[in-house]
Structure formats: structure tokens, C-alpha cells
C-alpha atoms as a PDB file:
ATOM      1  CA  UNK A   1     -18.648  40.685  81.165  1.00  0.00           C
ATOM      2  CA  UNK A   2     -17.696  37.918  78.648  1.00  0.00           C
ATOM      3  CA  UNK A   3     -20.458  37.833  75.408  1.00  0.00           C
ATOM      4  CA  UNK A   4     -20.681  33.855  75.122  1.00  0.00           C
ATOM      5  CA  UNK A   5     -20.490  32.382  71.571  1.00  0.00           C
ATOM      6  CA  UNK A   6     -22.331  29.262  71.109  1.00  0.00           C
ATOM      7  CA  UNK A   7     -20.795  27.216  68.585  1.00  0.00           C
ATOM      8  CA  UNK A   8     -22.472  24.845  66.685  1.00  0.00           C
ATOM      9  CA  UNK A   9     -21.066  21.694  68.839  1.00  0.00           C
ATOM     10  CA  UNK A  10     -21.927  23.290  71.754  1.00  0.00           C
ATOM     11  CA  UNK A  11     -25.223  24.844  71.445  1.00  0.00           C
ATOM     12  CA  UNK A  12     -26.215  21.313  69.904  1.00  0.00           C
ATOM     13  CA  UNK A  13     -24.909  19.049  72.748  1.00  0.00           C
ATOM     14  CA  UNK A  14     -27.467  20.676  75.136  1.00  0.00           C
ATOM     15  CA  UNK A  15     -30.836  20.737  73.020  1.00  0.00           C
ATOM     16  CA  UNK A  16     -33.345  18.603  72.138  1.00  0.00           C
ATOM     17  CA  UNK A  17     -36.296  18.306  69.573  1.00  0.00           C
ATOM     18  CA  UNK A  18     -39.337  18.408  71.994  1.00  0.00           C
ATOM     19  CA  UNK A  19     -37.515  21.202  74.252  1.00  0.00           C
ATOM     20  CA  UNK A  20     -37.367  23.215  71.138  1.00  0.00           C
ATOM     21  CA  UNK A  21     -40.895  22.816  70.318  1.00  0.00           C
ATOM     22  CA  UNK A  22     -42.127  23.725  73.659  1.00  0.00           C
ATOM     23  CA  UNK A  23     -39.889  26.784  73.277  1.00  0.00           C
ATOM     24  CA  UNK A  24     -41.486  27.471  70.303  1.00  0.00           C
ATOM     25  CA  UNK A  25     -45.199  27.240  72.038  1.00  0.00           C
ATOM     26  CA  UNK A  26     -43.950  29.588  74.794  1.00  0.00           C
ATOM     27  CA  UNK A  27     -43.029  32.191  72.557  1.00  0.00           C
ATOM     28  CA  UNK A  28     -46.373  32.162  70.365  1.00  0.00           C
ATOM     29  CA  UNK A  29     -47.736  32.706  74.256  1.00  0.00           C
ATOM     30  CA  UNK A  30     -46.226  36.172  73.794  1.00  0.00           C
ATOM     31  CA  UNK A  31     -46.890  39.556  72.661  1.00  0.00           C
ATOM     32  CA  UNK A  32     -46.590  39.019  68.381  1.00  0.00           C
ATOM     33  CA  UNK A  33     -43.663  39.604  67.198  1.00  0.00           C
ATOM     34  CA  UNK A  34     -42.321  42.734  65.416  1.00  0.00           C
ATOM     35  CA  UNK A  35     -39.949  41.229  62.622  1.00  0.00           C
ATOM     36  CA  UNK A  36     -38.185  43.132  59.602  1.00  0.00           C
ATOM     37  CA  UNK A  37     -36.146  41.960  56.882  1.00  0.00           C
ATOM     38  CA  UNK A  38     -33.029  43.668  55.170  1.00  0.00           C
ATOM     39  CA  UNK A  39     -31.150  43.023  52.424  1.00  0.00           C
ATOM     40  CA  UNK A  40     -27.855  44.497  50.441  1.00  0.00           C
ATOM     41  CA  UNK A  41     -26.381  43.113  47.205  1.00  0.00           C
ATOM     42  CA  UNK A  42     -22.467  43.525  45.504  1.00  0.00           C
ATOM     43  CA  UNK A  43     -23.179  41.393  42.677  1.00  0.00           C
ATOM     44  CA  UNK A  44     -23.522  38.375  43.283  1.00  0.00           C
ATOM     45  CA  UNK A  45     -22.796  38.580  46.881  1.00  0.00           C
ATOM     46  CA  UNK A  46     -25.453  38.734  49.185  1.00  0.00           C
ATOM     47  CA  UNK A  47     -25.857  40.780  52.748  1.00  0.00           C
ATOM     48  CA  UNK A  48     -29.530  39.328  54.509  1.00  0.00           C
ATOM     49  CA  UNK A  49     -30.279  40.732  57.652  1.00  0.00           C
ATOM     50  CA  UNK A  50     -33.302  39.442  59.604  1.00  0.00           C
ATOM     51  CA  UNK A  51     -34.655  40.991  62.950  1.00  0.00           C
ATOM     52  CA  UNK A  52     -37.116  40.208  65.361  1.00  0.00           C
ATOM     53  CA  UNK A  53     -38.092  41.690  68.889  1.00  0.00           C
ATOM     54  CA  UNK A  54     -40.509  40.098  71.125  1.00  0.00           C
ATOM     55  CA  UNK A  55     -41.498  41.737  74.394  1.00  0.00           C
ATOM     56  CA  UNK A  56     -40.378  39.827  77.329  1.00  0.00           C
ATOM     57  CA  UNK A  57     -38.647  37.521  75.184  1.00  0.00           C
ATOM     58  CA  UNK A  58     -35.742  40.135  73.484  1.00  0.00           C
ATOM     59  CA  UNK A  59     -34.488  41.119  69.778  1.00  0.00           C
ATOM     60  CA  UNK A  60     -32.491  38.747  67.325  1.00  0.00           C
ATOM     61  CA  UNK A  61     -30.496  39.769  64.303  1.00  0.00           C
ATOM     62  CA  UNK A  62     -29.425  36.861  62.215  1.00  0.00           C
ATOM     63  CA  UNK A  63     -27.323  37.872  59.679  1.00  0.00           C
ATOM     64  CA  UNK A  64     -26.448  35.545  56.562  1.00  0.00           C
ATOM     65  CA  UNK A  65     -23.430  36.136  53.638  1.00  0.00           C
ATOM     66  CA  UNK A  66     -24.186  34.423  50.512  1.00  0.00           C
ATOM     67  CA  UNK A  67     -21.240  34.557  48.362  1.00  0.00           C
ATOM     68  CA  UNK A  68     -21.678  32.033  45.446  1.00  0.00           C
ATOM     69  CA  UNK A  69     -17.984  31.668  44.514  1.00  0.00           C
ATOM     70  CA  UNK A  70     -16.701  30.682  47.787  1.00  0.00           C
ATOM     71  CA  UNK A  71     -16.992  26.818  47.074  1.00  0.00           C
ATOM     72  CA  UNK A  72     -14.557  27.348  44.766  1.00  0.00           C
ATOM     73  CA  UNK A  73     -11.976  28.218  47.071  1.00  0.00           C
ATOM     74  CA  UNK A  74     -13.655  25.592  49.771  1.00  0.00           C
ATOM     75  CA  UNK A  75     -15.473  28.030  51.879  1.00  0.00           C
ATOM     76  CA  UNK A  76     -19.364  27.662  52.434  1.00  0.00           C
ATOM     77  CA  UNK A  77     -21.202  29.640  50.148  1.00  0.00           C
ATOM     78  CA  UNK A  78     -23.794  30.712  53.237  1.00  0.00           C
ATOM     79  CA  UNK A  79     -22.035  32.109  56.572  1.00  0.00           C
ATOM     80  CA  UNK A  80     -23.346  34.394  58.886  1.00  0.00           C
ATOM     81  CA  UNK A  81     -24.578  34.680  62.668  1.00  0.00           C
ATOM     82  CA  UNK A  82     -27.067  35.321  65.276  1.00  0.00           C
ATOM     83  CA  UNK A  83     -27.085  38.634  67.277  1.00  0.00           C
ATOM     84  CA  UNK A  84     -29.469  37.874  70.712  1.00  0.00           C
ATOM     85  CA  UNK A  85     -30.453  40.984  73.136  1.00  0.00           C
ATOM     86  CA  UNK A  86     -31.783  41.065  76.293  1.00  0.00           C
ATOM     87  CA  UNK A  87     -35.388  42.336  76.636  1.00  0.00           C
ATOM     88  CA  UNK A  88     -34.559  44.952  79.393  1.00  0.00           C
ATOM     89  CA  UNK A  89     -32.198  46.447  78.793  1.00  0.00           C
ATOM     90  CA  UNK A  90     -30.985  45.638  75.372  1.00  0.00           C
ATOM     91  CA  UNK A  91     -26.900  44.417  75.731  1.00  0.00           C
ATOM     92  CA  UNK A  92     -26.023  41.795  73.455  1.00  0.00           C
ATOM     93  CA  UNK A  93     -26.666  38.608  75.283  1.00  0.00           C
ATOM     94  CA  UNK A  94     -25.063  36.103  73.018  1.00  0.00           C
ATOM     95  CA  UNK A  95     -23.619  35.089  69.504  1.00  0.00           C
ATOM     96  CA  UNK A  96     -24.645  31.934  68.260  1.00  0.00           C
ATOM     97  CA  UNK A  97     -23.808  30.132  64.982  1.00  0.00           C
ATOM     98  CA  UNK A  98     -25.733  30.642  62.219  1.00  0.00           C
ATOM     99  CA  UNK A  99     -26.141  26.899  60.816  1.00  0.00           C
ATOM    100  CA  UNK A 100     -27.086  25.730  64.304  1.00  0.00           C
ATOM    101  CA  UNK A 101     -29.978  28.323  64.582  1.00  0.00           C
ATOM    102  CA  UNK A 102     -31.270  27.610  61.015  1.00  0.00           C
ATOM    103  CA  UNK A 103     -31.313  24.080  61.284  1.00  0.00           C
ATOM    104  CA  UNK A 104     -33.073  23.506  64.437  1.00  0.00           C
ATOM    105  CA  UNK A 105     -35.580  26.357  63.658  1.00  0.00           C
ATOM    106  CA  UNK A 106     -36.137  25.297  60.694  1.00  0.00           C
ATOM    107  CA  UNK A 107     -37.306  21.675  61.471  1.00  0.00           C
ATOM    108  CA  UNK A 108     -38.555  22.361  64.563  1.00  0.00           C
ATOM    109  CA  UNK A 109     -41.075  24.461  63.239  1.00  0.00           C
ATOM    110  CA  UNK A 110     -42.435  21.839  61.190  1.00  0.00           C
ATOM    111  CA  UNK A 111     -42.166  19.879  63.847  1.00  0.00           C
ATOM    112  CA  UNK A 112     -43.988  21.259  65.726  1.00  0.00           C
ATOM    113  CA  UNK A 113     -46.709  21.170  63.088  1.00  0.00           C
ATOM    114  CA  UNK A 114     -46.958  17.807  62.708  1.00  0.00           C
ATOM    115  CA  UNK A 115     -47.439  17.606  66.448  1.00  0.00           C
ATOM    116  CA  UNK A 116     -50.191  19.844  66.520  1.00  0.00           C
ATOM    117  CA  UNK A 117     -51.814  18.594  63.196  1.00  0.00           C
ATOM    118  CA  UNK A 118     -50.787  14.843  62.354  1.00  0.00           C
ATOM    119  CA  UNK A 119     -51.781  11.330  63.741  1.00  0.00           C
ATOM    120  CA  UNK A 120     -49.939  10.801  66.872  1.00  0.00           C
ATOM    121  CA  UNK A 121     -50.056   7.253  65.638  1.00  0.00           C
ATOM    122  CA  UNK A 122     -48.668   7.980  62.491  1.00  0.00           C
ATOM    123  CA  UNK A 123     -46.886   4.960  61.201  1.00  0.00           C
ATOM    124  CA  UNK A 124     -45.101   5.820  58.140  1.00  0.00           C
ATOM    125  CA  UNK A 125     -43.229   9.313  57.509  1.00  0.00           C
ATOM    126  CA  UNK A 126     -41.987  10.326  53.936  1.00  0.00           C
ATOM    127  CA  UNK A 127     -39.425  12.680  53.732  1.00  0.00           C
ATOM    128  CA  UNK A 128     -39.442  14.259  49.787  1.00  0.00           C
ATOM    129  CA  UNK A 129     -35.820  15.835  49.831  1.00  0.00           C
ATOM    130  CA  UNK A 130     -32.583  14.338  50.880  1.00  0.00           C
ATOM    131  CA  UNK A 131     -30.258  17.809  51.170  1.00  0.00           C
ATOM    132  CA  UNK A 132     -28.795  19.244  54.265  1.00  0.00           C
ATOM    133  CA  UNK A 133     -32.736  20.109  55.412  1.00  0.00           C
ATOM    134  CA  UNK A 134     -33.828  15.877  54.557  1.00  0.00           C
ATOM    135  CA  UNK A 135     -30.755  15.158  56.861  1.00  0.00           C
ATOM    136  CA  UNK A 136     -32.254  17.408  60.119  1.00  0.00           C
ATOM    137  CA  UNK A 137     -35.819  16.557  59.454  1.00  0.00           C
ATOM    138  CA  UNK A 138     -35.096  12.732  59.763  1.00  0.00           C
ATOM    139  CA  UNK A 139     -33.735  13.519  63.109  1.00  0.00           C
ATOM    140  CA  UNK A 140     -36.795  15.489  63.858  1.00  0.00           C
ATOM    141  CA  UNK A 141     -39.425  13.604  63.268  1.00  0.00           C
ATOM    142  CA  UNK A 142     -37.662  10.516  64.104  1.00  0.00           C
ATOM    143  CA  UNK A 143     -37.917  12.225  67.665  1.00  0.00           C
ATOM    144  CA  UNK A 144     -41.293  13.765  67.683  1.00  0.00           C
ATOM    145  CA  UNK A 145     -42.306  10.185  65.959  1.00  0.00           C
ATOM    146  CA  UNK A 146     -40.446   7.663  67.461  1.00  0.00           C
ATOM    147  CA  UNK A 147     -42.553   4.823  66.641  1.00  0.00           C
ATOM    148  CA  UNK A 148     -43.060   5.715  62.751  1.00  0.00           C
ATOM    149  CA  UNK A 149     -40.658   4.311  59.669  1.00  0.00           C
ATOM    150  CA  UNK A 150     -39.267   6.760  57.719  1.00  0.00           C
ATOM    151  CA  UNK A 151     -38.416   6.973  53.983  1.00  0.00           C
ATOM    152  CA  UNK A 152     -36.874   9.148  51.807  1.00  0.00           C
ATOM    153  CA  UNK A 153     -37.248  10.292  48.269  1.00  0.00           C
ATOM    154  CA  UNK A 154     -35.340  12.733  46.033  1.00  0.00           C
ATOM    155  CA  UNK A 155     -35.435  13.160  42.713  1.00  0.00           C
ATOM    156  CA  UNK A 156     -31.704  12.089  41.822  1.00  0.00           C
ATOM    157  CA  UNK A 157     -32.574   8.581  43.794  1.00  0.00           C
ATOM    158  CA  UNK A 158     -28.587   8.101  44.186  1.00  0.00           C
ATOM    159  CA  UNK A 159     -28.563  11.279  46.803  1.00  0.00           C
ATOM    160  CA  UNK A 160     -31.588   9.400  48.556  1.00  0.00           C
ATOM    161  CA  UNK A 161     -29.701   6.576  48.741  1.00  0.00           C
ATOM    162  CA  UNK A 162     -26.411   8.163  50.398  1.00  0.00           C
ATOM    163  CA  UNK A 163     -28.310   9.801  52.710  1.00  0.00           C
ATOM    164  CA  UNK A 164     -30.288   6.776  53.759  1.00  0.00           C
ATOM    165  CA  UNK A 165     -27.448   4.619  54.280  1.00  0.00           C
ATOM    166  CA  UNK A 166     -25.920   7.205  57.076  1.00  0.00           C
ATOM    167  CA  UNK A 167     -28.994   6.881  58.905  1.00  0.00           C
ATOM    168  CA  UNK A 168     -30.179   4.093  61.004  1.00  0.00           C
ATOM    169  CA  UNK A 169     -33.227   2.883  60.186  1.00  0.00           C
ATOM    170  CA  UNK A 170     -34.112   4.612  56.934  1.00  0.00           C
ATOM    171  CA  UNK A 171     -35.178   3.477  53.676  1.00  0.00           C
ATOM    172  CA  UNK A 172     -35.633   4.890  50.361  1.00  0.00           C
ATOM    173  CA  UNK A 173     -38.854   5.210  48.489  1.00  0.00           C
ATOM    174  CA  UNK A 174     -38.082   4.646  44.601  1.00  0.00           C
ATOM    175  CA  UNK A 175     -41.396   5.980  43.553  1.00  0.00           C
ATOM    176  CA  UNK A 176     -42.689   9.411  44.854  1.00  0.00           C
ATOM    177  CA  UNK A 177     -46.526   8.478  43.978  1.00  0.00           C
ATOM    178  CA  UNK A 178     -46.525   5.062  45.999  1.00  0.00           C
ATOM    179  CA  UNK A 179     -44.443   6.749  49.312  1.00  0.00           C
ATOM    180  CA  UNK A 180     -47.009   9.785  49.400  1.00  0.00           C
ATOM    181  CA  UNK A 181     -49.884   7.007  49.024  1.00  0.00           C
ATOM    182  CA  UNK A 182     -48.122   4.768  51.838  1.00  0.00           C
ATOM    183  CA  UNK A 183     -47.254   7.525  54.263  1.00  0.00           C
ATOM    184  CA  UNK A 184     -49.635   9.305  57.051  1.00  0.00           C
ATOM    185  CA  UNK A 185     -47.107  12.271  57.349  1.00  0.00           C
ATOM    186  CA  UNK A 186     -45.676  13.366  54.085  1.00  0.00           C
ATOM    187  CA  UNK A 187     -42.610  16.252  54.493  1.00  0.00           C
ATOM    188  CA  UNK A 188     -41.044  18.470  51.196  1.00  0.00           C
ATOM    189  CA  UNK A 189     -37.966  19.715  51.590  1.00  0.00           C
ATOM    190  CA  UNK A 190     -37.016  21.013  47.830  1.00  0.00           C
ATOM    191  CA  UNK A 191     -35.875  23.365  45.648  1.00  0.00           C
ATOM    192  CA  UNK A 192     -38.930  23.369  43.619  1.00  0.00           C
ATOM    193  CA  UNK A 193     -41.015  26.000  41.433  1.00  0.00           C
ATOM    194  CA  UNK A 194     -43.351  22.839  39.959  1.00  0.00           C
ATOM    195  CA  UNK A 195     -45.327  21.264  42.509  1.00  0.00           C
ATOM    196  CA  UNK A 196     -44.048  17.852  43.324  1.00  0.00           C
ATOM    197  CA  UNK A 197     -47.004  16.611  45.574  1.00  0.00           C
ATOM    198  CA  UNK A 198     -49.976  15.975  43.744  1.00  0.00           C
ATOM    199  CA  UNK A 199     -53.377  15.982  45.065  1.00  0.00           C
ATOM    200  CA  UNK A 200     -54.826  12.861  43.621  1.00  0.00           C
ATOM    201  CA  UNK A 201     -52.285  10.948  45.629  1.00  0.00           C
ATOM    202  CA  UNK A 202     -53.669  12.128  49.065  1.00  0.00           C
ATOM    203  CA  UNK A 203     -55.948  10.510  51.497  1.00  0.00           C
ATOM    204  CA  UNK A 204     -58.002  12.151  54.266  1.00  0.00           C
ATOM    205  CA  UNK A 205     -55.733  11.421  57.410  1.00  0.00           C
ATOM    206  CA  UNK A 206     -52.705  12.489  56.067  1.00  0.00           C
ATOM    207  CA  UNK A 207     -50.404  15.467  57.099  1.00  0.00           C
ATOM    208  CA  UNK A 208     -48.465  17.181  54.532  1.00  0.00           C
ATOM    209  CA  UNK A 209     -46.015  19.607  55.717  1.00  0.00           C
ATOM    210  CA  UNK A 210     -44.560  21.772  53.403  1.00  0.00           C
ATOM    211  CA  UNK A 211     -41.028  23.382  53.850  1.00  0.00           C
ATOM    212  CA  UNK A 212     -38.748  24.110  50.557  1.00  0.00           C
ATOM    213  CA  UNK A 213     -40.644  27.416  48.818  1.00  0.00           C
ATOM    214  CA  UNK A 214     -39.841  30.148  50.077  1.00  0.00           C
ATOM    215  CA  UNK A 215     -39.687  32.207  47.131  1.00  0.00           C
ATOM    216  CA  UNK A 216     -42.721  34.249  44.993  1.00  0.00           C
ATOM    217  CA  UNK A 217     -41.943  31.326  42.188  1.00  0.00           C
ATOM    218  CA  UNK A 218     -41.868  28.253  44.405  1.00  0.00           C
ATOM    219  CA  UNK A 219     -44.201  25.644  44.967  1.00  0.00           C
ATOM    220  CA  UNK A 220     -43.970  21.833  45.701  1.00  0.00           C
ATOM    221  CA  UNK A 221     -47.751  20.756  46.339  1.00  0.00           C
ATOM    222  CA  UNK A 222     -50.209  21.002  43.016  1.00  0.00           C
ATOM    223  CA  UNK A 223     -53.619  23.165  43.404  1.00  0.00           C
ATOM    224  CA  UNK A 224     -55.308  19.994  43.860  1.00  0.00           C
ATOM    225  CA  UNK A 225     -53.801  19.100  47.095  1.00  0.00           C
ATOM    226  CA  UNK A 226     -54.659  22.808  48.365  1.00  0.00           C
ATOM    227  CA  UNK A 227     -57.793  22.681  47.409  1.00  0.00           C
ATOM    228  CA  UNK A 228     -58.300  19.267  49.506  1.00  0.00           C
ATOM    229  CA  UNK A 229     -56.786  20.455  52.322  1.00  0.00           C
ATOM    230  CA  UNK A 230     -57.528  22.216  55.850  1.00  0.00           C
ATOM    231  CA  UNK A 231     -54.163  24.616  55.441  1.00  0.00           C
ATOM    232  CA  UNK A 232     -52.436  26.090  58.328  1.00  0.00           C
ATOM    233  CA  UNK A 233     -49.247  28.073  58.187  1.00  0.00           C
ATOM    234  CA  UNK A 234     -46.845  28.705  61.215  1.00  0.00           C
ATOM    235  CA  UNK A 235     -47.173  32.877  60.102  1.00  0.00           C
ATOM    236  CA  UNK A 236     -49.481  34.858  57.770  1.00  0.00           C
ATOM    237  CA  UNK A 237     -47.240  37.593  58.286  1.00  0.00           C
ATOM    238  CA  UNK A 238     -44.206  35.488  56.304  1.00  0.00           C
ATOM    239  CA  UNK A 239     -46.461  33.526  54.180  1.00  0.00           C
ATOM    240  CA  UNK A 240     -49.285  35.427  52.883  1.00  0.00           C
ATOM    241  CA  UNK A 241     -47.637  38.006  50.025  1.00  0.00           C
ATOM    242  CA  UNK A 242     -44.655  36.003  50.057  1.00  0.00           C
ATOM    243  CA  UNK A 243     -44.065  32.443  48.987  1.00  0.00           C
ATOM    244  CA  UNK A 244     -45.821  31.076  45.845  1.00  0.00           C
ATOM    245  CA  UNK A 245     -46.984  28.077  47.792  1.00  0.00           C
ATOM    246  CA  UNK A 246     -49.744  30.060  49.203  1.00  0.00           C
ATOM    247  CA  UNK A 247     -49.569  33.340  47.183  1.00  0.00           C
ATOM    248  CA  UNK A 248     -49.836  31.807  43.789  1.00  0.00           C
ATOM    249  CA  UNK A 249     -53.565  29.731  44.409  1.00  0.00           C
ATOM    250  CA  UNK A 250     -54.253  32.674  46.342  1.00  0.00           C
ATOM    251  CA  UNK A 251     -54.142  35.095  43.551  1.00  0.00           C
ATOM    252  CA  UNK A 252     -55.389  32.922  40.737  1.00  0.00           C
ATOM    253  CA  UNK A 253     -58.368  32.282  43.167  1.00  0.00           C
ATOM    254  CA  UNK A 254     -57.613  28.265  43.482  1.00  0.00           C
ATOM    255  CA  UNK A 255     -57.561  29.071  47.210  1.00  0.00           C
ATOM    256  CA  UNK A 256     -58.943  32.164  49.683  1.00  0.00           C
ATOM    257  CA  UNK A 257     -57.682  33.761  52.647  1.00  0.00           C
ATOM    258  CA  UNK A 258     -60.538  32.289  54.588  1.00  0.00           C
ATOM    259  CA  UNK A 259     -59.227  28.598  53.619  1.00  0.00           C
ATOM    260  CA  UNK A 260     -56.366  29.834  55.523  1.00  0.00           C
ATOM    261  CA  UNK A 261     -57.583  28.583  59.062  1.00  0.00           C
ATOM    262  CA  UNK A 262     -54.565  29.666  61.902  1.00  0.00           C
ATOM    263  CA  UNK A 263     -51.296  30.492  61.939  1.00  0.00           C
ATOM    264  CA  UNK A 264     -49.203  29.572  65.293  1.00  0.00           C
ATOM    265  CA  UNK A 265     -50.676  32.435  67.124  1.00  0.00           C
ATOM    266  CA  UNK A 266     -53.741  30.515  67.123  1.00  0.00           C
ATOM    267  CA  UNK A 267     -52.339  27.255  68.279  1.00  0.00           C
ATOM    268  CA  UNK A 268     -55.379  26.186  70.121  1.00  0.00           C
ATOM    269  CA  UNK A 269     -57.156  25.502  66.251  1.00  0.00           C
ATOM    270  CA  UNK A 270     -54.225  22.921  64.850  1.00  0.00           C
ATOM    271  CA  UNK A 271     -56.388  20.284  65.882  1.00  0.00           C
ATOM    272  CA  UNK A 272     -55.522  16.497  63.397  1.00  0.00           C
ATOM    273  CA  UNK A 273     -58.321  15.440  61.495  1.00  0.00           C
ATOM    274  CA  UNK A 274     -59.198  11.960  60.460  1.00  0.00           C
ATOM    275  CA  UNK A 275     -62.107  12.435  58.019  1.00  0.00           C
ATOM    276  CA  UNK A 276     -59.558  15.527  55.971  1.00  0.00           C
ATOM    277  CA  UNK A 277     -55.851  15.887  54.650  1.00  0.00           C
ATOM    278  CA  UNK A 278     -54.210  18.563  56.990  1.00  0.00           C
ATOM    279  CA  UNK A 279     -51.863  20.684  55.379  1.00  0.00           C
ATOM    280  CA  UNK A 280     -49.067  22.930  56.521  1.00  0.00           C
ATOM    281  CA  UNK A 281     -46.813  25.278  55.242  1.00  0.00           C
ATOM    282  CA  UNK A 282     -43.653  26.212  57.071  1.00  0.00           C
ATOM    283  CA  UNK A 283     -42.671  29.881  55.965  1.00  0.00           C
ATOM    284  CA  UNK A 284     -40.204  30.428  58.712  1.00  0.00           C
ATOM    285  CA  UNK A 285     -39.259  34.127  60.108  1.00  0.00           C
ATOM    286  CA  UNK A 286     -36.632  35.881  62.063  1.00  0.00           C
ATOM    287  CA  UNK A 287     -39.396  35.277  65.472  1.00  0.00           C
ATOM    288  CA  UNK A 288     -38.574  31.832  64.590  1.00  0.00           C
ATOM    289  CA  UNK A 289     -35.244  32.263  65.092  1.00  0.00           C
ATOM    290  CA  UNK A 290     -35.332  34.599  68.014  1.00  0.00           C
ATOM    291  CA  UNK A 291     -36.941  31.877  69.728  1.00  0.00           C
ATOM    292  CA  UNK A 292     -35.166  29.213  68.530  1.00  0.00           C
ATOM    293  CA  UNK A 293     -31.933  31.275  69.645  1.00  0.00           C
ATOM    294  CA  UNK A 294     -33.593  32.193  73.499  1.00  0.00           C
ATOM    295  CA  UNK A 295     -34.257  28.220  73.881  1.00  0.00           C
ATOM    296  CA  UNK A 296     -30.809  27.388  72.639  1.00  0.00           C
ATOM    297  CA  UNK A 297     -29.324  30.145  75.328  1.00  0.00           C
ATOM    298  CA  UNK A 298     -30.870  29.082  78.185  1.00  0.00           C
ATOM    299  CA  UNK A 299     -30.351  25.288  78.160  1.00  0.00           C
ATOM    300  CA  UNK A 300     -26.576  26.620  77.187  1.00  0.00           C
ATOM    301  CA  UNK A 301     -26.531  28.935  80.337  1.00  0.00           C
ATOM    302  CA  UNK A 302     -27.924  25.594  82.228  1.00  0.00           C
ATOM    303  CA  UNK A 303     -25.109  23.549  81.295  1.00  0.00           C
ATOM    304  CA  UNK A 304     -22.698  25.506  82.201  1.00  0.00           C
ATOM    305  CA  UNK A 305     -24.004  26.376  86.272  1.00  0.00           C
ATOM    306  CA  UNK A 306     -24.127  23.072  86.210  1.00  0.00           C
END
């Protein structure tokens, strides 16, 4: 039997926003996830392995190379793969492209999110963040959102600007205070280890959704805005002990665990709020992926019986 790999033209061509966050429900319906992370190091090369089995869903290895001198010679500096195994019997079921699983997991699952915790009216969206990640999430919540404007902001207001004018129907916010002010859903995608989002500047009804930390040192919304908010994550298990944005008020004692209120096993409490400021922090995770990875399989498999 042939092992299919799913490019990232193909796997793309057959997916949608909503389908992946309905995927995304149906595997937090599951057993919880057993995940594990690996990683070897050649200085300054980079070997990350992350794993994930769920039962009756099936395991997922995605594998990522970070070789920092590669743009150099023109190559990415990130390559890598996903691994997917079936449930029953374990055979490889698929290899799928790295960048397509990453980006659709990882703005689906603040997608999904917002969904759960924003206005559905929600008028205004402000993207903070106009990399490769900006890029998906206007595409993301431009789906999940239809009916809201969306603006971008980045700190070098050029990039913001570039990015902008390759998208229909975006505009650029020149000042970060007055877009997080103006906006009901407010989305970080940074590089950040100073918080960027500021308390002071939020308004009960607003969503903030939190993406860019992911390291012990990173953080892109102040103590203030924590402390304001109801905060949800999409996993304590990847959050909690990990990434500053939560572990950093946690241990200074700006925030508890009990101000932690559900993670996406608990979908049932993401519930919007219009009298409180709902905050969420995507953390990610290789069950993330494993999911993201089953969804994009099947609707593959679909198109081609036809």
C-alpha cells in the first residue's frame, strides 16, 4: 500500500477554517491526550520532535529542523514533517507537510477560542503582528468573523503595511493603544518577552487572544490585563510550567491557578461575557497537531474517492 504525502497545496485545497475547528471539538470529546516532547541539539542546529497519541483518534510525530544558517544558502531555516498512525493497529497512515500542519493548527486553535469566548457580533478585530502567523490569522478570523473589519498592527508599521496591502479588505492601525481600545477581539501574534497589551486599554466585552509566547521569558499582555481578565487556555498541560505568559504572574503571585478557569477539555465553560474582558492564551501542543493532521487526512482521503 502507497503511504500518501499531503503536500502543502494539496492538503490546503480541501480544508476549511470552521471544519478545522469542529475537528478540533471532536478530538477534546476524546480520551486526553498523552503528548511528549523531544529535543536534540548540534550547535546551532536544532532536532524537535513532538508526539501525541489519542485513543481512537491515533499517534502524531511532527518533527521540525531548525538550522539557522540555511537562509543563507536560500533554504528555510524551519523544515520538518508530520508522522500520522492509525489507532489500531499503528502503520503509518500518512506524511503531511510540516508548514501546512503548523499553520492551520496554530490559528485554528485560537480560532476556535474566539468562537467559544468572543462576541459573535464582534465588529472590529485587531491583529498585533504582521509575520507569517498575522498572514494565517487574517484568514482565520476573517472566516470565523465574516462580518468584522480587521486591522493590523506591528511594531515596524512598514511590515503592517505590506501585509495589509496583499489582503483584501485590511487596514492598518498606526497606534497600538487606539486599535486595542477600538477592537472587540484583540489577537498577538509576536515575538515578545515585554508585554505589548496593556491592561488599562481594555474594556469588559473584549476578547484577547494571546498566541506569540511560547517560551519561559515571553509575554505580550501586562499583569494588569491578567489580572482583569476571566483566562482560559486551550491546555494546562502546555501552558502551566511552561510559557511566561501564564507562568511568570503565576509565580510572582499576580495571578493563581484557580484564576485559571478551563482549558479545552472543559469546553462547555468558554462561555463570552459582556460585563468582563475574556482572555485566552493559545499554548499549542503536539494533540493539536495530531488533530489538526486527522482532520486534514480525512477531508484529503474524501477528495480523492471522490
Amino acid at each position: 500500500m502507497t503511504i500518501p504525502f499531503i503536500s502543502f497545496e494539496d492538503g490546503e485545497a480541501q480544508i476549511n477554517w470552521i471544519g478545522l475547528t469542529n475537528a478540533l471539538v471532536s478530538g477534546h470529546n476524546l480520551a486526553k491526550a498523552e503528548i511528549g516532547d523531544t529535543f536534540l541539539y548540534r550547535d546551532p542546529d536544532t532536532l524537535l520532535s513532538r508526539a501525541a497519541w489519542i485513543d481512537g483518534l491515533g499517534m502524531a510525530v511532527k518533527t521540525a529542523t531548525v538550522f539557522p544558517g540555511n537562509p543563507k544558502s536560500g533554504n528555510p531555516m524551519v523544515n520538518g514533517g508530520v508522522s500520522l498512525y492509525d489507532d489500531t493497529d499503528g502503520t503509518l497512515s500518512a506524511l503531511i507537510d510540516f508548514h501546512l500542519v503548523t499553520k492551520w493548527k496554530t490559528a485554528g486553535d485560537s480560532l476556535l477560542g474566539a468562537l467559544r469566548l468572543a462576541d459573535p457580533d464582534s465588529r472590529e478585530i485587531l491583529i498585533v503582528g504582521a509575520g507569517t502567523v498575522g498572514r494565517s490569522l487574517v484568514e482565520a478570523f476573517g472566516a470565523g468573523f465574516p462580518n468584522a473589519r480587521i486591522r493590523l498592527w506591528n511594531r515596524t508599521l512598514s511590515k503592517a503595511d505590506e501585509l495589509a496591502k496583499s489582503l483584501d479588505g485590511v487596514d492598518v492601525a498606526a497606534d497600538l493603544a487606539e486599535g486595542v481600545a477600538r477592537a472587540d477581539i484583540i489577537v498577538t501574534a509576536t515575538m515578545s518577552t515585554e508585554p505589548v497589551i496593556r491592561g488599562e486599554w481594555l474594556r469588559a466585552g473584549q476578547h484577547v487572544n494571546l498566541i506569540g509566547a511560547y517560551r519561559p521569558d515571553m509575554r505580550e499582555a501586562d499583569d494588569e490585563a491578567l489580572r482583569r481578565s476571566r483566562i482560559f487556555v486551550d491546555s494546562f498541560d502546555t501552558t502551566i510550567g511552561h510559557i511566561g505568559e501564564i507562568e511568570i504572574p503565576l509565580s510572582e503571585g499576580t495571578i493563581t491557578r484557580d484564576d485559571l478557569l478551563a482549558d479545552f477539555y472543559s469546553l462547555e465553560r468558554f462561555q463570552p461575557d459582556p460585563d468582563a474582558i475574556t482572555l485566552f492564551k493559545n499554548g499549542g501542543g503536539a494533540h493539536l497537531d495530531l488533530m489538526t493532521s486527522r482532520y486534514i487526512l480525512d477531508r484529503w482521503r474524501e477528495a480523492q474517492a471522490g
